[in-house]
Protein backbone atom coordinates (compact mmCIF):
# COMPACT_ATOMS: atom_id res chain seq x y z
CA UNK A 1 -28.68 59.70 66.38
CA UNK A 2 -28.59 56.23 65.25
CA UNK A 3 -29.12 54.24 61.83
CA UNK A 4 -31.83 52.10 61.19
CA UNK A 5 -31.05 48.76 59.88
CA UNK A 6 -33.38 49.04 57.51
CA UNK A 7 -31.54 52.85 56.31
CA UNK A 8 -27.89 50.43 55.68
CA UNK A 9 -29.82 47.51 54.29
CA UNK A 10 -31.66 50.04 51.28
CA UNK A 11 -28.64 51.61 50.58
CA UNK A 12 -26.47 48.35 50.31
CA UNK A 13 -28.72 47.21 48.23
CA UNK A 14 -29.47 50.64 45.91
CA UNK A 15 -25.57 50.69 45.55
CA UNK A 16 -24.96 46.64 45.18
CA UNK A 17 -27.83 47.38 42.35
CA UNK A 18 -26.10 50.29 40.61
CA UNK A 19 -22.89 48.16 40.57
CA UNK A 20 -24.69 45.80 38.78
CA UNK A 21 -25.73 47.62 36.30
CA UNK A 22 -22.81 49.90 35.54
CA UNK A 23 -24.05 52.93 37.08
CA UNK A 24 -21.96 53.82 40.52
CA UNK A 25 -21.24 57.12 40.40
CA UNK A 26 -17.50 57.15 40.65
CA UNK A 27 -15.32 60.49 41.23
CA UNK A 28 -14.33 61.25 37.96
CA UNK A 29 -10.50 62.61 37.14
CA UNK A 30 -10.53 66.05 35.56
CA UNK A 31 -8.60 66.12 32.14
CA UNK A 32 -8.51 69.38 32.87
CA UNK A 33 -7.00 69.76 36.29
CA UNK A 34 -3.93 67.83 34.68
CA UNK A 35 -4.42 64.71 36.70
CA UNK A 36 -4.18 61.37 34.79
CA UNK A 37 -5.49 58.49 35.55
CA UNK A 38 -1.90 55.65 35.52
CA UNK A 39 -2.46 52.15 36.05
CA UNK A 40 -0.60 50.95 39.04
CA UNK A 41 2.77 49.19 38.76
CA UNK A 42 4.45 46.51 40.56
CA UNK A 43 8.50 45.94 39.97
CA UNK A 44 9.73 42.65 41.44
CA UNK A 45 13.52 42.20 42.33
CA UNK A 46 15.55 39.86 40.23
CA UNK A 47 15.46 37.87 43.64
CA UNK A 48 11.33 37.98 44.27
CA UNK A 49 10.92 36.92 40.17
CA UNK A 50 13.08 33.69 41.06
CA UNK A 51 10.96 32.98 43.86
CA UNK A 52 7.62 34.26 41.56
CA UNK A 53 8.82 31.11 38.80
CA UNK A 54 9.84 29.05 41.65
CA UNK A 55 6.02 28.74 42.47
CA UNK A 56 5.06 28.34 39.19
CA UNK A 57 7.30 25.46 38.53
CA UNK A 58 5.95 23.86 41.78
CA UNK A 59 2.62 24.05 40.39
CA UNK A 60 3.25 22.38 36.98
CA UNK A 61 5.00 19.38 39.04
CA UNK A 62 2.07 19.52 41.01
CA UNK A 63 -0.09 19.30 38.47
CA UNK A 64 2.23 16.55 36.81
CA UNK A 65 2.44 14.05 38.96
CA UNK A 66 -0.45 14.25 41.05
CA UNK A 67 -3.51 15.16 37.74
CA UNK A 68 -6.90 15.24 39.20
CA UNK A 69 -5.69 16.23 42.81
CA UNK A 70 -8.34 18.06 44.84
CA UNK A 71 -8.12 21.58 44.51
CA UNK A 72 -7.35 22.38 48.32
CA UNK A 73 -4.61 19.62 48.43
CA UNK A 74 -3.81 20.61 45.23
CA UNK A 75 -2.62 23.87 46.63
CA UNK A 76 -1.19 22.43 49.76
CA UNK A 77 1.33 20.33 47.56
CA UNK A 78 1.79 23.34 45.03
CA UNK A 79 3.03 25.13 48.86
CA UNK A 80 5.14 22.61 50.51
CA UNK A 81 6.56 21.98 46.93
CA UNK A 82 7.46 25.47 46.67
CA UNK A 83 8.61 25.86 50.32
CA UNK A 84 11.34 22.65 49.61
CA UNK A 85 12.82 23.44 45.95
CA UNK A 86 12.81 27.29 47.69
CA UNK A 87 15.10 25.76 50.64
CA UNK A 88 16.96 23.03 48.45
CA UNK A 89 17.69 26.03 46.00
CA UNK A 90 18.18 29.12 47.82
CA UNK A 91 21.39 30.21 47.61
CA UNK A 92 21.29 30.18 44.06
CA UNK A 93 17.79 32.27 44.43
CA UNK A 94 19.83 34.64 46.60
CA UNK A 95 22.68 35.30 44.17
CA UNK A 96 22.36 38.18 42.00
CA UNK A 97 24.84 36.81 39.84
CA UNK A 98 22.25 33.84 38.59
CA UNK A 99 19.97 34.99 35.98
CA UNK A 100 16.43 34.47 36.35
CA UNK A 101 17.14 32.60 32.62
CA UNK A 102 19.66 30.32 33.86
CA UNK A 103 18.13 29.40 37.17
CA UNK A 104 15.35 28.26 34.69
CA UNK A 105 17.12 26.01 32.37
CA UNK A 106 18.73 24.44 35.69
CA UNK A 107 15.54 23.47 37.31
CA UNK A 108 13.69 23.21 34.21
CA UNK A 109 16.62 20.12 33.19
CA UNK A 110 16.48 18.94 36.83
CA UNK A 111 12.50 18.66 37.73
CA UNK A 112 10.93 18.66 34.32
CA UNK A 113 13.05 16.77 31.74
């Protein structure tokens, strides 16, 4: 038994429709059955939030010295930018002992000031 290409293309459309407007049915979450509904959670190590504001800081010298860069060399730079202070700085990303804080101030007096 097959599916007409016409059958997929209504009901894509029926459903992109209903999305539209609000009205997908969606399974809904008994309060009674006890189940809640708990919005999902990501926990970054000490080491993977150095790296996180590594890339950020990338982007704002980016952004600094290169204003009105195209957006797809824009992120180009923001990536090799990241990949070198990540390399020039990485044992000091590694250490546990270095607190996201004072990694901060370091590169913030180094690259931004």
């Amino acid at each position: 038994m097959g599916i007409s290409q016409f059958t997929v293309h209504n009901v894509l459309r029926t459903y992109a429709r209903q999305d539209r407007l609000g009205k997908v049915h969606r399974p809904k979450v008994s309060a009674r059955a006890g189940a809640s509904v708990a919005a999902d959670r990501v926990n970054l190590s000490p080491t993977a939030q150095k790296v996180q504001w590594v890339g950020n800081l990338a982007a704002a010298l980016v952004d600094r010295n290169e204003p009105g860069i195209d957006p797809d060399a824009r992120q180009a730079r923001i990536r090799s930018t990241r990949d070198e202070l990540l390399t020039r700085h990485r044992d000091e990303i590694a250490d546990d002992g270095v607190p996201l804080q004072e990694l901060e101030a370091r590169l913030r007096a180094l690259y931004l000031d």
